[in-house]
N, C-alpha and C. Protein backbone atom coordinates (compact mmCIF):
# COMPACT_ATOMS: atom_id res chain seq x y z
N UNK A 1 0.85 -1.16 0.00
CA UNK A 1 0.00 0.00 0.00
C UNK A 1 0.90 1.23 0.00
N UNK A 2 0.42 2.12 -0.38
CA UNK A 2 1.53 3.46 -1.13
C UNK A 2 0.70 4.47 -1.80
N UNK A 3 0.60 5.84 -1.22
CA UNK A 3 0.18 6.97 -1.47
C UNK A 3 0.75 8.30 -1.29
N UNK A 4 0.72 9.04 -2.46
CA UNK A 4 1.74 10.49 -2.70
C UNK A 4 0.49 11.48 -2.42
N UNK A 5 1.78 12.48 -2.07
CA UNK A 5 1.03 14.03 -1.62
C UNK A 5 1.79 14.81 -2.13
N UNK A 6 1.20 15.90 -2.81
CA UNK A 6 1.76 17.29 -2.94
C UNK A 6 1.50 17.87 -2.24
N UNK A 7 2.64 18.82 -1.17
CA UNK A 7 2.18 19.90 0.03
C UNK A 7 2.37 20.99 -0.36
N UNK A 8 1.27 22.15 -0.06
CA UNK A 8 1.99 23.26 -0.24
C UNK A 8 3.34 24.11 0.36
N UNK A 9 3.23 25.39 0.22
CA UNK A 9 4.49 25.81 1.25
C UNK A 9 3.94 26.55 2.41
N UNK A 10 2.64 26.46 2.20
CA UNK A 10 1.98 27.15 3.62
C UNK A 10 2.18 27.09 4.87
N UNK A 11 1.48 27.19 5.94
CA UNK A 11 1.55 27.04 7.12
C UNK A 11 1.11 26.00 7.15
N UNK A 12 -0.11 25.42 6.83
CA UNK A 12 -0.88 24.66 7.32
C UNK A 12 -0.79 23.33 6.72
N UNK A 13 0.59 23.46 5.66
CA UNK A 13 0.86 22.07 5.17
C UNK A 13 1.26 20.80 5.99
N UNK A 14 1.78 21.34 7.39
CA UNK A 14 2.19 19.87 8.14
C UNK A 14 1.60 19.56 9.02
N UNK A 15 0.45 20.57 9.63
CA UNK A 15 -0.56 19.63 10.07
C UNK A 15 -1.16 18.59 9.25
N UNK A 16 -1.53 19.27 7.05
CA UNK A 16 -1.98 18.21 6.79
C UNK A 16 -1.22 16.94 6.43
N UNK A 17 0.08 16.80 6.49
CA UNK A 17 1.06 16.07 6.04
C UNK A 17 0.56 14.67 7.47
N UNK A 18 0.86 15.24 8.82
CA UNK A 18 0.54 14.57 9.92
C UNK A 18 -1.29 14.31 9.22
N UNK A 19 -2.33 14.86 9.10
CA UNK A 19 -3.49 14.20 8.84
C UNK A 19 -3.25 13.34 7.81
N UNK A 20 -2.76 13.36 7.02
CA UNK A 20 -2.88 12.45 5.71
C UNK A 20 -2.13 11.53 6.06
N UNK A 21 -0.99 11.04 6.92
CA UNK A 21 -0.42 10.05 7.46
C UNK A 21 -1.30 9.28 8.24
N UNK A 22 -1.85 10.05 9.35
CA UNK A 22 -3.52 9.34 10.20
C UNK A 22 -4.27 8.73 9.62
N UNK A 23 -4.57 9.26 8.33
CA UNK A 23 -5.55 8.60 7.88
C UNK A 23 -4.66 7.36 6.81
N UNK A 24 -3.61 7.45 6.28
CA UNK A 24 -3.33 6.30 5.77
C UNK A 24 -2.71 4.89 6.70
N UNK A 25 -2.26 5.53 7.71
CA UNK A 25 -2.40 4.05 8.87
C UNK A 25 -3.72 3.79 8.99
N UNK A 26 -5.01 4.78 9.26
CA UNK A 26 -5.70 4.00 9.53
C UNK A 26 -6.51 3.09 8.46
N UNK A 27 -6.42 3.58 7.29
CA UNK A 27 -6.81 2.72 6.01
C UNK A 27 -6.12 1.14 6.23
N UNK A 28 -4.68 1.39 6.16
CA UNK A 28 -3.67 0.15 6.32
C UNK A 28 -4.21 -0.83 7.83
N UNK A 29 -5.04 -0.25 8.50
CA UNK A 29 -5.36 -0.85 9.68
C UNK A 29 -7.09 -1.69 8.97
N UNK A 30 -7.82 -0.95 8.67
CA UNK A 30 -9.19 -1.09 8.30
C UNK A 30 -9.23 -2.15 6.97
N UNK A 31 -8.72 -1.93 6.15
CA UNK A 31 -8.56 -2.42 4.71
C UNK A 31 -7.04 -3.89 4.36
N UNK A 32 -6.35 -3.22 4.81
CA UNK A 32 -5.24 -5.02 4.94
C UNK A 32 -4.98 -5.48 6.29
N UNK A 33 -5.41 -4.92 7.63
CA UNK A 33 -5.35 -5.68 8.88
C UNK A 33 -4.17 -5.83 9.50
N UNK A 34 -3.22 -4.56 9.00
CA UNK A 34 -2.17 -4.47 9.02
C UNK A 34 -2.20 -4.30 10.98
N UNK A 35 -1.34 -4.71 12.13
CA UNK A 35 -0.83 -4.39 13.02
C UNK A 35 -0.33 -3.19 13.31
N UNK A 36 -0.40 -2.07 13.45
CA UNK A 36 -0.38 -0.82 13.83
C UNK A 36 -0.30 -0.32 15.51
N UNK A 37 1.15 -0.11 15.55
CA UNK A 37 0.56 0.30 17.17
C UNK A 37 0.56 1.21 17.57
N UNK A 38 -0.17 1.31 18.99
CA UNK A 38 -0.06 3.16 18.94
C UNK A 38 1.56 3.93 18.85
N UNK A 39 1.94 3.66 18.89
CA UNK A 39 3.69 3.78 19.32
C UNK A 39 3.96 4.31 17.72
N UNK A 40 3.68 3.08 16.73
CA UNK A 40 3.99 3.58 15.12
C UNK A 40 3.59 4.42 15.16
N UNK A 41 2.14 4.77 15.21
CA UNK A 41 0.99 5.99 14.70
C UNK A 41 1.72 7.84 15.27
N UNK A 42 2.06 7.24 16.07
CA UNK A 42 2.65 8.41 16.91
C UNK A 42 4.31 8.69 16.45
N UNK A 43 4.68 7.56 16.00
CA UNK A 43 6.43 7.86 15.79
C UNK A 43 6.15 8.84 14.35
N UNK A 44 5.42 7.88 13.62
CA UNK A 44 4.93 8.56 12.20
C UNK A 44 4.71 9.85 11.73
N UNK A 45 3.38 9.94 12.87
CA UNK A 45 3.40 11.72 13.12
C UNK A 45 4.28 12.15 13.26
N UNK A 46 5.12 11.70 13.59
CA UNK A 46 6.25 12.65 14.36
C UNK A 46 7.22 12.99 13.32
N UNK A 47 7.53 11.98 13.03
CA UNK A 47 8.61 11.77 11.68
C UNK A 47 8.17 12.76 10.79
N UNK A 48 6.99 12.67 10.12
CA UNK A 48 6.29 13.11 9.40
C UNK A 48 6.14 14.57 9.54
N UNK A 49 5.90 15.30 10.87
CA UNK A 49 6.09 16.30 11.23
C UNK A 49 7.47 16.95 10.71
N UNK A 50 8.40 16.05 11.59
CA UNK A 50 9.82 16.99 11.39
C UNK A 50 10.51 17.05 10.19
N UNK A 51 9.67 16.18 9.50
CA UNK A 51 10.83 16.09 7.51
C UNK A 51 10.09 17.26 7.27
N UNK A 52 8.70 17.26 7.27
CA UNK A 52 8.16 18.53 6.34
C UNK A 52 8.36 19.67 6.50
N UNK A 53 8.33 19.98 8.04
CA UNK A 53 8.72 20.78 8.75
C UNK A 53 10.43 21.72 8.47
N UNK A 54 10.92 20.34 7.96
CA UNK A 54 12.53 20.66 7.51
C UNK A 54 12.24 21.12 6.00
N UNK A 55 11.73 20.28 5.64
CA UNK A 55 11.65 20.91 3.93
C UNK A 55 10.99 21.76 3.80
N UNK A 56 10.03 22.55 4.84
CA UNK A 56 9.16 23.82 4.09
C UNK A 56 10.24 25.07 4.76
N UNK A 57 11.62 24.75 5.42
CA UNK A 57 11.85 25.59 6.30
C UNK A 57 13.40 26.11 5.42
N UNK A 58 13.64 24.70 4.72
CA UNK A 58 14.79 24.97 4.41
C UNK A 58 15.14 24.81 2.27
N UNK A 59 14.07 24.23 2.18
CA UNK A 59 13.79 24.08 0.79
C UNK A 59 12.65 25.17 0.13
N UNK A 60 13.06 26.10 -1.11
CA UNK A 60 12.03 26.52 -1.61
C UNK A 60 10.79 25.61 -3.06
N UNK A 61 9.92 26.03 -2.47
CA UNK A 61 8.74 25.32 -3.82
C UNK A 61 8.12 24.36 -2.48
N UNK A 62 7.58 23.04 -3.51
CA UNK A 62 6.72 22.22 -3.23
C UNK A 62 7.29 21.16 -1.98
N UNK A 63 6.61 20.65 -1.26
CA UNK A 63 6.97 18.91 -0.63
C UNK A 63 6.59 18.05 -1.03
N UNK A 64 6.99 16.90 -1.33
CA UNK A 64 6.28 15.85 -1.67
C UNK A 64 6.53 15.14 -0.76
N UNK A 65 5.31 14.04 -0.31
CA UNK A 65 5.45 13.15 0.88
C UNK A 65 4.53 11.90 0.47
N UNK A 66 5.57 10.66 0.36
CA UNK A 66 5.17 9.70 -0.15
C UNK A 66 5.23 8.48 0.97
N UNK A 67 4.00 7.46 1.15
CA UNK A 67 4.22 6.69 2.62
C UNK A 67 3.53 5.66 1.76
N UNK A 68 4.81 4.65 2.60
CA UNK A 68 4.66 3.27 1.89
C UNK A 68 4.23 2.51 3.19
N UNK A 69 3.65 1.21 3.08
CA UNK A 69 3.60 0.40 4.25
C UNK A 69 3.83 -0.72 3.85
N UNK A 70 4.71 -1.95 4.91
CA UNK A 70 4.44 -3.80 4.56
C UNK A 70 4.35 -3.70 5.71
N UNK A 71 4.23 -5.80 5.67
CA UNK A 71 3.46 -6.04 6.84
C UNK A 71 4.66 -5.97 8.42
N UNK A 72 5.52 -5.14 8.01
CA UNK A 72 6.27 -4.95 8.87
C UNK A 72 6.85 -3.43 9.34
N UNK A 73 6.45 -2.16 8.32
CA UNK A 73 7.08 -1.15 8.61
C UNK A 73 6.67 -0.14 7.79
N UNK A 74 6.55 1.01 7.85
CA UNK A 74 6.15 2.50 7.28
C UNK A 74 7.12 3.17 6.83
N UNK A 75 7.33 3.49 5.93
CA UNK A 75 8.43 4.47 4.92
C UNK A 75 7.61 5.51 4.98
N UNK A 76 8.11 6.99 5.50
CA UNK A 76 8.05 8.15 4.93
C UNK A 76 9.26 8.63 4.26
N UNK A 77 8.53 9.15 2.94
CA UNK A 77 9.25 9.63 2.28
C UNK A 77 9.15 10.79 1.86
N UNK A 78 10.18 12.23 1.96
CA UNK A 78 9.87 13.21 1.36
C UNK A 78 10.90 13.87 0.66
N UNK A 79 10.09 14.57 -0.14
CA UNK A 79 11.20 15.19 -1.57
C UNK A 79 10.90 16.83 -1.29
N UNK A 80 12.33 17.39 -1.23
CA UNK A 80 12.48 18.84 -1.21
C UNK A 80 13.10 19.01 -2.53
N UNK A 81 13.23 20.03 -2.82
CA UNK A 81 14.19 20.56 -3.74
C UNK A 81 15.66 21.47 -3.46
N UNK A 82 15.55 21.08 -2.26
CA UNK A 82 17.10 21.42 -1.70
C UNK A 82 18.06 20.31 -1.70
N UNK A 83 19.27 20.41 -2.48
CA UNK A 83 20.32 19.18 -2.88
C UNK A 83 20.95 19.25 -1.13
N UNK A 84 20.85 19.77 -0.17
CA UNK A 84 22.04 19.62 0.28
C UNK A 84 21.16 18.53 1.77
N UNK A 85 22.44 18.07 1.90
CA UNK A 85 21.79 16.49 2.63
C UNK A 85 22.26 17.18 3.99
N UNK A 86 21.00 17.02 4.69
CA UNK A 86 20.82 17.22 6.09
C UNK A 86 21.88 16.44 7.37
N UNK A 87 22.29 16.92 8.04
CA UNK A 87 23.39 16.45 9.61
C UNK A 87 22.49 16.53 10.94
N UNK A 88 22.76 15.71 11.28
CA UNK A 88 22.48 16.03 12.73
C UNK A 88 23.80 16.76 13.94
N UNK A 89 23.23 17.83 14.06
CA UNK A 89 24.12 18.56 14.75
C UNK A 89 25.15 17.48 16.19
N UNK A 90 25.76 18.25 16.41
CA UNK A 90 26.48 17.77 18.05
C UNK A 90 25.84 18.46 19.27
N UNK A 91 25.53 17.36 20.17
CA UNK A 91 24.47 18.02 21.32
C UNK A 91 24.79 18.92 21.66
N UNK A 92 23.63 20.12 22.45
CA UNK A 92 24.13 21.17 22.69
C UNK A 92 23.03 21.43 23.57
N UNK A 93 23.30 21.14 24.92
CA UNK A 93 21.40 21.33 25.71
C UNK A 93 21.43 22.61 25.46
N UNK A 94 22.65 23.74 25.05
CA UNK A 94 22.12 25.49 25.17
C UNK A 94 21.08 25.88 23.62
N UNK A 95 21.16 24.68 22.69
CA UNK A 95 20.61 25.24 21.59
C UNK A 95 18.98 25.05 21.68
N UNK A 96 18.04 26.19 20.96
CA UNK A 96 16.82 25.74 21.00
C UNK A 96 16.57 25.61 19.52
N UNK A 97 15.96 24.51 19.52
CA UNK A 97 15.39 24.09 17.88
C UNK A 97 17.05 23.24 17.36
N UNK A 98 16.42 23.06 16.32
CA UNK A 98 16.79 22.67 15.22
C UNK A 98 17.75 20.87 15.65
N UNK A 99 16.80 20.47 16.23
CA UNK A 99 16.85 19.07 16.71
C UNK A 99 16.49 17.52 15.94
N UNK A 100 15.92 18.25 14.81
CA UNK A 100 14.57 17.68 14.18
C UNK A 100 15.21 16.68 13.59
N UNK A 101 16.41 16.49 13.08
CA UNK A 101 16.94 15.40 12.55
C UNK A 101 17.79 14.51 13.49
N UNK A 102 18.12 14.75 14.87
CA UNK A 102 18.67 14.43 15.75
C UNK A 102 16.91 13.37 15.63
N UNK A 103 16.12 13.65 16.25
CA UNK A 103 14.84 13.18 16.29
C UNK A 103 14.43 11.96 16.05
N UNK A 104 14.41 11.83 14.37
CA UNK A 104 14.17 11.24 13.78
C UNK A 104 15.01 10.55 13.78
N UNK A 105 16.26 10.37 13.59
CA UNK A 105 16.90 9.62 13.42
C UNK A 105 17.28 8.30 15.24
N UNK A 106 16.92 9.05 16.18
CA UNK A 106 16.53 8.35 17.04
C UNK A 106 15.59 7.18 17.34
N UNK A 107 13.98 7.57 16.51
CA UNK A 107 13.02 7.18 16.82
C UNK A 107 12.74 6.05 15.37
N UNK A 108 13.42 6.12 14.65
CA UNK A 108 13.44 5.21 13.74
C UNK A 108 14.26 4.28 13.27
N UNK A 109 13.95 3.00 12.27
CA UNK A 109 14.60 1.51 12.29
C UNK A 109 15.99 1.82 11.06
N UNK A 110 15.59 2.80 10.50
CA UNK A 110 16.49 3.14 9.26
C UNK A 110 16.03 4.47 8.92
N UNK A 111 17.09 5.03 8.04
CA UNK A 111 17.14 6.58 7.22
C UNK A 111 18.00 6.93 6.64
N UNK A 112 17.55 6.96 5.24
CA UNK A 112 18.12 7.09 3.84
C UNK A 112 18.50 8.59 3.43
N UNK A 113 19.33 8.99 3.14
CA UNK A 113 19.09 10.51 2.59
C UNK A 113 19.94 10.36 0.83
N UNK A 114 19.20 10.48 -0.05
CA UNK A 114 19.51 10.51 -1.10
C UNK A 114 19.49 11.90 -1.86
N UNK A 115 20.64 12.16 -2.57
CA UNK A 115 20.30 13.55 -3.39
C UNK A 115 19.83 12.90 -4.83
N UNK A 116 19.05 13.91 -5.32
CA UNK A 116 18.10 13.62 -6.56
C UNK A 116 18.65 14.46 -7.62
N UNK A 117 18.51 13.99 -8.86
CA UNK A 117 19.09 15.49 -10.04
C UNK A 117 18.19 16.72 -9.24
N UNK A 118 17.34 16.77 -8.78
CA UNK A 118 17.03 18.07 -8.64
C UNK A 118 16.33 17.50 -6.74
N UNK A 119 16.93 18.46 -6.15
CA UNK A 119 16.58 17.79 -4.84
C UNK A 119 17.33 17.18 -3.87
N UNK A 120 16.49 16.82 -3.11
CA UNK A 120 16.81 15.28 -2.00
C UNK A 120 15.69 14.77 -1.92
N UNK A 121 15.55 13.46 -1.25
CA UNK A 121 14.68 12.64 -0.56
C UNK A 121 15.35 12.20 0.65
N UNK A 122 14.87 12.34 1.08
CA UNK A 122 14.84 11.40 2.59
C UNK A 122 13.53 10.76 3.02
N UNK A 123 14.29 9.41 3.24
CA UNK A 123 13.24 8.07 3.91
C UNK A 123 13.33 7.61 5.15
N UNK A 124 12.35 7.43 5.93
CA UNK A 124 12.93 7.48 7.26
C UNK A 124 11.48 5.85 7.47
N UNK A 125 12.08 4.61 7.96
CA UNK A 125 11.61 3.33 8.60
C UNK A 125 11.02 3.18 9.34
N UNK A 126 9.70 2.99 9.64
CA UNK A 126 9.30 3.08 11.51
C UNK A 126 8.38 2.07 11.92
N UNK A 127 9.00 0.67 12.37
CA UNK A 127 8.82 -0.47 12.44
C UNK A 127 6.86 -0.54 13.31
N UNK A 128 5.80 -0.98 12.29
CA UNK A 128 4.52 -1.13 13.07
C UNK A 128 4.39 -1.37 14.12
N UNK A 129 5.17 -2.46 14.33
CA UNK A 129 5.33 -3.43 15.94
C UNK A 129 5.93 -2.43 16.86
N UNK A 130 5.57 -1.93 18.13
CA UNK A 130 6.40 -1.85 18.90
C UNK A 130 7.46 -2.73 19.82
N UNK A 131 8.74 -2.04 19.65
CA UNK A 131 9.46 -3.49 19.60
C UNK A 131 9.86 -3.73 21.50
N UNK A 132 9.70 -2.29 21.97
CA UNK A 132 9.80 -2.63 24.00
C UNK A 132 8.80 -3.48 24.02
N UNK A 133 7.22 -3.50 23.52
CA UNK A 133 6.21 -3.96 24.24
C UNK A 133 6.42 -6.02 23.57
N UNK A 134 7.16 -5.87 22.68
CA UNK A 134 7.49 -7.57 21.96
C UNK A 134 8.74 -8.20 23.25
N UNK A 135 9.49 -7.22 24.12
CA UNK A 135 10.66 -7.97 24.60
C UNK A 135 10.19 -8.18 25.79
N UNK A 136 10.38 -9.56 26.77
CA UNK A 136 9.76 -10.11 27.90
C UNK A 136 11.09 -9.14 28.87
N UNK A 137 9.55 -9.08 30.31
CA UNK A 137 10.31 -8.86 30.99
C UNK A 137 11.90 -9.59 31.88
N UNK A 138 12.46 -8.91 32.02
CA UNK A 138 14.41 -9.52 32.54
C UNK A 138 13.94 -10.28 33.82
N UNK A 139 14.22 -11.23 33.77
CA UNK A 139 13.77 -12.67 34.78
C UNK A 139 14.61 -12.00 36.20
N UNK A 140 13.85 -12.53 37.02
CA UNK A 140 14.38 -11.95 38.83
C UNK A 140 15.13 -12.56 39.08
């Protein structure tokens, strides 16, 4: 299952980026019976939040945000038109903001950053299963 978005550069594009993610887990939940946990639904948003968030902030023009699912994991994917491939800074508790790729790259199983002839993409993994609530508790 796999569905594209064109975002604008508005304000109000990453709330809908986060709605249109909601609603395609919950399709993937309703329609293939896919396992979804709250943990994904929420990493997703999140993910989902901070790419677009990066590309409407640091890329000019359009976003594109493309989300794939199997029966094991969620690809977000988004396309800026800025070539230059994103870092995650070195900690700094004095800095405010600009964490967002520190973030993501925490909360997810994998993350791709590819430059495009025109662009980047970045793909970021975020396993359905939550994987604390799969590991038994450490024997007494």
């Amino acid at each position: 299952m796999r569905a594209g978005y064109a975002l604008g550069g508005d304000d109000g594009c990453i709330a809908d980026a986060r709605h249109h993610a909601a609603a395609f887990l919950d399709r993937a939940v309703a329609e293939h019976h896919l396992p979804v946990s709250a943990r994904a639904r929420d990493l997703t948003q999140l993910v989902v939040s901070e790419l677009v968030t990066n590309a409407r902030k640091y890329a000019p023009g359009p976003v594109l945000m493309e989300l794939r699912i199997t029966a094991h994991a969620v690809d977000v994917i988004v396309w800026d038109s800025d070539p230059t491939v994103p870092a995650a800074r070195p900690a700094d508790p004095d800095r405010i903001g600009q964490h967002g790729l520190e973030i993501v790259k925490a909360v997810t199983e994998d993350l791709f950053i590819e430059q495009q002839p025109v662009g980047k993409r970045i793909t970021a993994r975020i396993p359905l299963l939550d994987p604390l609530a799969a590991t038994p508790p450490p024997a007494a």
